[in-house]
C-alpha atoms as a PDB file:
ATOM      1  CA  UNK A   1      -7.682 -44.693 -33.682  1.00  0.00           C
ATOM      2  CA  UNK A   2      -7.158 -41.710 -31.463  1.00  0.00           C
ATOM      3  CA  UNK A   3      -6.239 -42.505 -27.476  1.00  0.00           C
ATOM      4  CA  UNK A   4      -8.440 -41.223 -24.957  1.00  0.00           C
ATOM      5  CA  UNK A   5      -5.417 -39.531 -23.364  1.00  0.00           C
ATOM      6  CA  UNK A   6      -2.230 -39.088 -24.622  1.00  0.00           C
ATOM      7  CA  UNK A   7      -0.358 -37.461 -21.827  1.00  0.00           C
ATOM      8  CA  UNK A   8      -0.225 -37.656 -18.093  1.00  0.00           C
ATOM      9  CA  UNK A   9       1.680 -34.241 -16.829  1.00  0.00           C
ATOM     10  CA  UNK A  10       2.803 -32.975 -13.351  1.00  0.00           C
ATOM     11  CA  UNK A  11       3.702 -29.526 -13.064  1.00  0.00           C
ATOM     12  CA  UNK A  12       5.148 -27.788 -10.263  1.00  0.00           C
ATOM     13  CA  UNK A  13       8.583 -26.321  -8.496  1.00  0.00           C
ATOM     14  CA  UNK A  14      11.613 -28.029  -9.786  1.00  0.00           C
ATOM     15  CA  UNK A  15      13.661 -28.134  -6.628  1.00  0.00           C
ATOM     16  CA  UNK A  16      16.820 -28.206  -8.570  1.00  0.00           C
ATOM     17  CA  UNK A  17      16.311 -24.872 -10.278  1.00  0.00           C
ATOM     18  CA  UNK A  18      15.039 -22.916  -7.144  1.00  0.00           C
ATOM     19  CA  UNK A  19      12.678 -20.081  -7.437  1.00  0.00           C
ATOM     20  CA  UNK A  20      12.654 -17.851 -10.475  1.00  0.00           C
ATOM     21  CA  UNK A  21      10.620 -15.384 -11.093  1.00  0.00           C
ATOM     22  CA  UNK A  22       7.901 -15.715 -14.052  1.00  0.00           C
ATOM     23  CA  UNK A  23       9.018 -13.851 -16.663  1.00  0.00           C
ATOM     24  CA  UNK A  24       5.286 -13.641 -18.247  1.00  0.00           C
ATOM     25  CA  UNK A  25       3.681 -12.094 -15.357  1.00  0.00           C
ATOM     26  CA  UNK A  26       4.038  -8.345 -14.690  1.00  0.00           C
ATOM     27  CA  UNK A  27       7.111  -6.657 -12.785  1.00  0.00           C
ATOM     28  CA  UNK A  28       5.842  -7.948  -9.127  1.00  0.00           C
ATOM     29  CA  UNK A  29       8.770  -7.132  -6.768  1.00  0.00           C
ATOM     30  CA  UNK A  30       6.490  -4.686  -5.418  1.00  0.00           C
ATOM     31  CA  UNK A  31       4.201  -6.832  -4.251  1.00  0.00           C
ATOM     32  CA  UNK A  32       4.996  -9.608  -1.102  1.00  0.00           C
ATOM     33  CA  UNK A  33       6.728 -12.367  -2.335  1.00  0.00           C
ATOM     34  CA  UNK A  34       4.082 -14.786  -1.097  1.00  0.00           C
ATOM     35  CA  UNK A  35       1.926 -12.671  -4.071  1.00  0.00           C
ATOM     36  CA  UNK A  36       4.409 -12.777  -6.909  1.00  0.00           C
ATOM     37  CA  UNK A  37       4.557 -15.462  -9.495  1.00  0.00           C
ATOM     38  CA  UNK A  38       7.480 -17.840  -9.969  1.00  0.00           C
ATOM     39  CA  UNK A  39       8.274 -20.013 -12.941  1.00  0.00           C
ATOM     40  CA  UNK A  40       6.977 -23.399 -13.258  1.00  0.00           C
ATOM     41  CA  UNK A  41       8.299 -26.904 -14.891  1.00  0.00           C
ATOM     42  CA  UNK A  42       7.193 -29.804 -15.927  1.00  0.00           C
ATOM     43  CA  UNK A  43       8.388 -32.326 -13.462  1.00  0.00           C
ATOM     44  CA  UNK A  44       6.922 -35.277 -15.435  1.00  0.00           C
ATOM     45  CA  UNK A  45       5.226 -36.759 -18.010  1.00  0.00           C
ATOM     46  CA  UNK A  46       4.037 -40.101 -19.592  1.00  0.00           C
ATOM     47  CA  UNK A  47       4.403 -41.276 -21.881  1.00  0.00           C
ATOM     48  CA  UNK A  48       7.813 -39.205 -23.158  1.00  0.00           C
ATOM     49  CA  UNK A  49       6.542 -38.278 -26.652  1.00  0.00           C
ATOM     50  CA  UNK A  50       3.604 -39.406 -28.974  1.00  0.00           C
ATOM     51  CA  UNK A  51       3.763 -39.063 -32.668  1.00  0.00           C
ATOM     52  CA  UNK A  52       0.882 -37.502 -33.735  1.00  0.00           C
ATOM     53  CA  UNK A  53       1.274 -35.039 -30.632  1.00  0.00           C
ATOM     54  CA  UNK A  54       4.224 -34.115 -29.590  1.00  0.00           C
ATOM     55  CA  UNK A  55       4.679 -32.291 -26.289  1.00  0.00           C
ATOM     56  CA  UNK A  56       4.986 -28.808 -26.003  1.00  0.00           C
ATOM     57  CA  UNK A  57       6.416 -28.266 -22.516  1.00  0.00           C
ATOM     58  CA  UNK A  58       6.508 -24.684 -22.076  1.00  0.00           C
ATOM     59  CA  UNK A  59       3.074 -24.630 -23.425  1.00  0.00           C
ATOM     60  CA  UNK A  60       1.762 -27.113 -21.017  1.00  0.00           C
ATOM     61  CA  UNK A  61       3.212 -25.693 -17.971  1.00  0.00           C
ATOM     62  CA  UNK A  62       1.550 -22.227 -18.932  1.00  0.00           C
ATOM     63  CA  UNK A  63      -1.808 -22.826 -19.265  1.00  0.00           C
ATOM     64  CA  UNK A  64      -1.723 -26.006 -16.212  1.00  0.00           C
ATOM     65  CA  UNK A  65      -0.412 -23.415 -13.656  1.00  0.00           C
ATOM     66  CA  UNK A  66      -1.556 -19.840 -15.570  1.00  0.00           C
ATOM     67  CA  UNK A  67      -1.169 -17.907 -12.714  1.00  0.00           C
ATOM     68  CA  UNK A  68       2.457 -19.213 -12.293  1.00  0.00           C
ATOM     69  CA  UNK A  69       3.772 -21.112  -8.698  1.00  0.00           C
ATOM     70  CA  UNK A  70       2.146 -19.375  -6.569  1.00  0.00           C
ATOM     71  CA  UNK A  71       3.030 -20.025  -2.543  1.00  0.00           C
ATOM     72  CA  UNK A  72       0.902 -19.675   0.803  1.00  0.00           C
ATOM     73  CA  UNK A  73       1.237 -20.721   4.147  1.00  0.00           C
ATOM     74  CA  UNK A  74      -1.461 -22.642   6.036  1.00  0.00           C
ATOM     75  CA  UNK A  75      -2.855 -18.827   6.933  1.00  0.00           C
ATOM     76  CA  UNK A  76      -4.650 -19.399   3.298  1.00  0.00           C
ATOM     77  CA  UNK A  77      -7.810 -20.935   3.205  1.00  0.00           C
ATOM     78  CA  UNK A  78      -6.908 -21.344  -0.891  1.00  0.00           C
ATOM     79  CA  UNK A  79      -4.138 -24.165   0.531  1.00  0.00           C
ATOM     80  CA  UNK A  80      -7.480 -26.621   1.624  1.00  0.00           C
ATOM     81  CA  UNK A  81      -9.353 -27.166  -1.732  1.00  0.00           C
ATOM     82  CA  UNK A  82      -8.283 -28.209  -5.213  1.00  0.00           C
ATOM     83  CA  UNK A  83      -9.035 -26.079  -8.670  1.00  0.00           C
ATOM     84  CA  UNK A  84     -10.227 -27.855 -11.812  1.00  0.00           C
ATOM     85  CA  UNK A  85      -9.549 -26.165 -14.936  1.00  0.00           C
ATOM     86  CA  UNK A  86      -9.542 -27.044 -18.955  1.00  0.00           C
ATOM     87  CA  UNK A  87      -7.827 -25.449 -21.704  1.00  0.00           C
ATOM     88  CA  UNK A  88      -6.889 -25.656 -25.484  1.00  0.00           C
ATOM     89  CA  UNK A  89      -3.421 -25.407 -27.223  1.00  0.00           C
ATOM     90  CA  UNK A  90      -3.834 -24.527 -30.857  1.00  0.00           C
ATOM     91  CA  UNK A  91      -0.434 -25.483 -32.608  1.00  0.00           C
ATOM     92  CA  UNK A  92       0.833 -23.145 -35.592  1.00  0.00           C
ATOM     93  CA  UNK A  93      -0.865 -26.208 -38.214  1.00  0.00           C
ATOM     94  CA  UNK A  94      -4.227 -25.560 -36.604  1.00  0.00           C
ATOM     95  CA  UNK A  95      -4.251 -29.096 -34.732  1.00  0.00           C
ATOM     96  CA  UNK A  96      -5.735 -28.780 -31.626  1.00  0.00           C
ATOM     97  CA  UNK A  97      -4.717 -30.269 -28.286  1.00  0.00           C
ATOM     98  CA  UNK A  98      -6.992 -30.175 -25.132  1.00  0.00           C
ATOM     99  CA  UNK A  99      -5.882 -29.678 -21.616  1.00  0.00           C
ATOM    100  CA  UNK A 100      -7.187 -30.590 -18.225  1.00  0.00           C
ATOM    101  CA  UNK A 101      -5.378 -29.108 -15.015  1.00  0.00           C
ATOM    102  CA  UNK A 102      -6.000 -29.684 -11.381  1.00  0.00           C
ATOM    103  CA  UNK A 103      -4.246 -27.288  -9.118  1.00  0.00           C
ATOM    104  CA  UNK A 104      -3.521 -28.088  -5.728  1.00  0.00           C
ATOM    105  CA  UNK A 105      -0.908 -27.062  -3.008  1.00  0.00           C
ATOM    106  CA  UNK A 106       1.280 -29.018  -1.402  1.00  0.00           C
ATOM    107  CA  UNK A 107       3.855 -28.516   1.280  1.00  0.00           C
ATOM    108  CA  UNK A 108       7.094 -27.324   0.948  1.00  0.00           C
ATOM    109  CA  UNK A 109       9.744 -29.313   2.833  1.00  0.00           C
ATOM    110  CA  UNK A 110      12.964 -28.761   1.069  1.00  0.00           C
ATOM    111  CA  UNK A 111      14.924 -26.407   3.617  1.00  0.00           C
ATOM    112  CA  UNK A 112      16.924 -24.079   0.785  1.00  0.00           C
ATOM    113  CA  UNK A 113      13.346 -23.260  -0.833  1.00  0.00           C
ATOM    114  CA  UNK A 114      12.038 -22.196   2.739  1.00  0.00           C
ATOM    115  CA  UNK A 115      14.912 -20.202   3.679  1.00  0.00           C
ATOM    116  CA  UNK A 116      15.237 -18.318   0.266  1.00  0.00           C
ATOM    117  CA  UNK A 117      11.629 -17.801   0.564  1.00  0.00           C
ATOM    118  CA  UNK A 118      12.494 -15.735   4.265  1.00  0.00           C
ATOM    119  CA  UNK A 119      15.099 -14.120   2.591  1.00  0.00           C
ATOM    120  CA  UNK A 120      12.946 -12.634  -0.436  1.00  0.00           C
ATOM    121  CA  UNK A 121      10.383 -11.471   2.508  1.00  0.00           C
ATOM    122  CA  UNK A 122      13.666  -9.931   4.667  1.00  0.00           C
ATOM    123  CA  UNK A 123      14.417  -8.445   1.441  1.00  0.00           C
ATOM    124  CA  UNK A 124      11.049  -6.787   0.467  1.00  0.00           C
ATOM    125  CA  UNK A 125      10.281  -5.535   3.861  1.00  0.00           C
ATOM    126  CA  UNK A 126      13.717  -3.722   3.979  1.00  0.00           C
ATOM    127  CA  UNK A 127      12.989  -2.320   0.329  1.00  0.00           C
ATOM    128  CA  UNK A 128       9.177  -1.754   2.115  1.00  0.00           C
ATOM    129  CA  UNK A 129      10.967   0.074   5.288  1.00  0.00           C
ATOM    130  CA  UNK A 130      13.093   2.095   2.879  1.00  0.00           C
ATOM    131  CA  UNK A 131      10.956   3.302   1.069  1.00  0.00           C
ATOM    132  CA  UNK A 132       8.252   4.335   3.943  1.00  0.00           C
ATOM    133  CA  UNK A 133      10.908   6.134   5.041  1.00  0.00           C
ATOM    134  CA  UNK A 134      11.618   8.244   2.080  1.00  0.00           C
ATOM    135  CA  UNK A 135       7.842   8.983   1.379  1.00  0.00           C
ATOM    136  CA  UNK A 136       7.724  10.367   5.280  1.00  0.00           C
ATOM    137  CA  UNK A 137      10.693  12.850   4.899  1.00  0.00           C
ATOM    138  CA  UNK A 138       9.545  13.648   1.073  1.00  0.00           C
ATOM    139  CA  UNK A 139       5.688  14.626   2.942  1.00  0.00           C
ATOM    140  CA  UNK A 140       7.526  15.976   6.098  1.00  0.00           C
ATOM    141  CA  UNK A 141       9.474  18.243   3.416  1.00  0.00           C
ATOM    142  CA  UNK A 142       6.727  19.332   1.014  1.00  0.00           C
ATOM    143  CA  UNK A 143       3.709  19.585   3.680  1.00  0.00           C
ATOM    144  CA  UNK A 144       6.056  21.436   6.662  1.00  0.00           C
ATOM    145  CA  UNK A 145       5.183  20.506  10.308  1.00  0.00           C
ATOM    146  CA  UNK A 146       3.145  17.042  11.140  1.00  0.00           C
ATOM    147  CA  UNK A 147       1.075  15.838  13.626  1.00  0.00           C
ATOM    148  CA  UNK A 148       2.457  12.678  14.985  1.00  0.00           C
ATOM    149  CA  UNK A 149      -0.356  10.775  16.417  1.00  0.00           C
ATOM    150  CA  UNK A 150      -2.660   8.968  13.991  1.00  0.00           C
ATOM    151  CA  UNK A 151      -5.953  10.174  12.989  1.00  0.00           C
ATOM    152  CA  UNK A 152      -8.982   9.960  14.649  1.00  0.00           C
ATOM    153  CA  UNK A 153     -10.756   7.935  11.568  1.00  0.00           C
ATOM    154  CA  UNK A 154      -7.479   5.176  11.402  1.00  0.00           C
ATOM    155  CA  UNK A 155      -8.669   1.810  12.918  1.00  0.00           C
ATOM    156  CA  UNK A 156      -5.917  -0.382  13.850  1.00  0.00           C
ATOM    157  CA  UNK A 157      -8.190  -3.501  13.284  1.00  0.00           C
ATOM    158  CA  UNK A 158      -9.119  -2.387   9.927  1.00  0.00           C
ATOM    159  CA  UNK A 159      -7.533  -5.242   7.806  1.00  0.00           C
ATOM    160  CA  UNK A 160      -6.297  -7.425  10.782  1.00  0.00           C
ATOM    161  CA  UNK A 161      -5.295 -10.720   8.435  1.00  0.00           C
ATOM    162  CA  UNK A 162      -4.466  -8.829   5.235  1.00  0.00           C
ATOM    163  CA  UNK A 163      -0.803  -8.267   6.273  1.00  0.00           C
ATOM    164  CA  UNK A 164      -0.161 -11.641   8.509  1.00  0.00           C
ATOM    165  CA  UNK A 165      -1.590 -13.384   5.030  1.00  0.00           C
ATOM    166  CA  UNK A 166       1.234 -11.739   2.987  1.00  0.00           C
ATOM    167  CA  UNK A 167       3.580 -12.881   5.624  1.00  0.00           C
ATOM    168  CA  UNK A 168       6.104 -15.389   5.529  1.00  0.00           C
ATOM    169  CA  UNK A 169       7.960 -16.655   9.419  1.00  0.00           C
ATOM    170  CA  UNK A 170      10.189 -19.643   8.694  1.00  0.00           C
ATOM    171  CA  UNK A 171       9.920 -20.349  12.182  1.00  0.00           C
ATOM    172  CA  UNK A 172       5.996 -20.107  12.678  1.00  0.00           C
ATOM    173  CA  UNK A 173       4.350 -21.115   9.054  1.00  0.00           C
ATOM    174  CA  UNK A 174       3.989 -24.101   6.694  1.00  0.00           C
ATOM    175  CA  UNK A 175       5.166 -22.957   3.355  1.00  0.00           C
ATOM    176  CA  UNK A 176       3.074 -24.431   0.713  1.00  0.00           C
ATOM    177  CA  UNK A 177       3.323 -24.425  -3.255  1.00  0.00           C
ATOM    178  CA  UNK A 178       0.845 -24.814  -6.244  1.00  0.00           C
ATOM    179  CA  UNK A 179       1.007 -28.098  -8.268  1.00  0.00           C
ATOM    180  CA  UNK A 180      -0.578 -29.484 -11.106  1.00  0.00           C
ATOM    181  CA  UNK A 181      -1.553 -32.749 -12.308  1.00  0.00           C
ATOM    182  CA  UNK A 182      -3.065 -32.874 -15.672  1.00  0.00           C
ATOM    183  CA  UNK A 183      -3.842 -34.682 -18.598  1.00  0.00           C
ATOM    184  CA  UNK A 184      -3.230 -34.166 -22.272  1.00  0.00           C
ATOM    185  CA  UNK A 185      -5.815 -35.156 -25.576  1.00  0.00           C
ATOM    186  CA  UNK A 186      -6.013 -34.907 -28.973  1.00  0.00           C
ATOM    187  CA  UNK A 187     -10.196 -35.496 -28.192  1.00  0.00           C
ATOM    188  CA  UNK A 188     -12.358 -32.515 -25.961  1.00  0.00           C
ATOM    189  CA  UNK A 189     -13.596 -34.308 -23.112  1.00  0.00           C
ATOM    190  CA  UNK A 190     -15.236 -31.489 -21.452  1.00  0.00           C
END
């Protein structure tokens, strides 16, 4: 007789391990570090192993959080509702093994995780700065002479939240993280 479930999984930041970047997703130290992806664990799961299914960890924490750990501060309307998602593991024997995944964020309170979360943003708007800097005297070289006021057609309301979203203050936001609580079958319940 097959179980109706035959795990119960929580996936999420493992406080112990700090924040690593997800090796799966593409090179993102471009990108703010409230946008990049960071490596999830399984935090728990009941019941610790069933014989006719054993758990696949990595594989479970993949496809319940398949965009990663992915943080935002209370600036992100995504931080107010849940996402419901399904998905199937097909094992190397064929067996299939059905997942269900609800993502939700929850606030970060753990003090190191905060602060090496400012440091990552000190960090990338330095490299940001830097850079911005070369491409000026690069343009200033190639292009001679510049005007510098800005030009008529730049609006400085143009994206007024898209760069206080990417934004990280450890003295003025909430930091909050994805998590997942899922479930495990051997049946397809959607």
């Amino acid at each position: 007789m097959t179980k109706f479930v035959d795990y119960f999984v929580i996936c999420g930041l493992d406080y112990n391990s700090g924040l690593e970047p997800d090796k799966y997703s593409e090179d993102n130290l471009h990108v703010s570090p409230l946008e990049r992806s960071y490596k999830g664990k399984v935090l728990a799961h009941y019941p610790e192993n069933v014989q006719t299914n054993p758990f696949d960890a990595s594989a479970v924490c993949m496809l319940s959080l398949p965009s990663g750990l992915k943080f935002r501060t209370q600036k992100h309307s995504v931080t107010l509702a849940p996402s419901f998602h399904s998905f199937l593991i097909t094992r190397e024997d064929g067996k299939r093994c059905y997942g269900f995944s609800l993502i939700f964020y929850e606030e970060v309170r753990n003090r190191d995780i905060c602060t090496a979360m400012q440091t990552l943003q000190a960090m990338y708007i330095t490299e940001l700065s830097s850079g911005l800097k070369a491409r000026v005297l690069q343009n200033a070289q190639n292009q001679g002479p510049q005007s510098r006021s800005l030009p008529r057609h730049f609006k400085l309301t143009h994206n007024p939240n898209g760069a206080a979203l990417t934004y990280y203050d450890i003295s003025k936001d909430k930091l909050f993280v994805s998590k997942s609580i899922g479930i495990i079958s051997q049946l397809a319940h959607v």
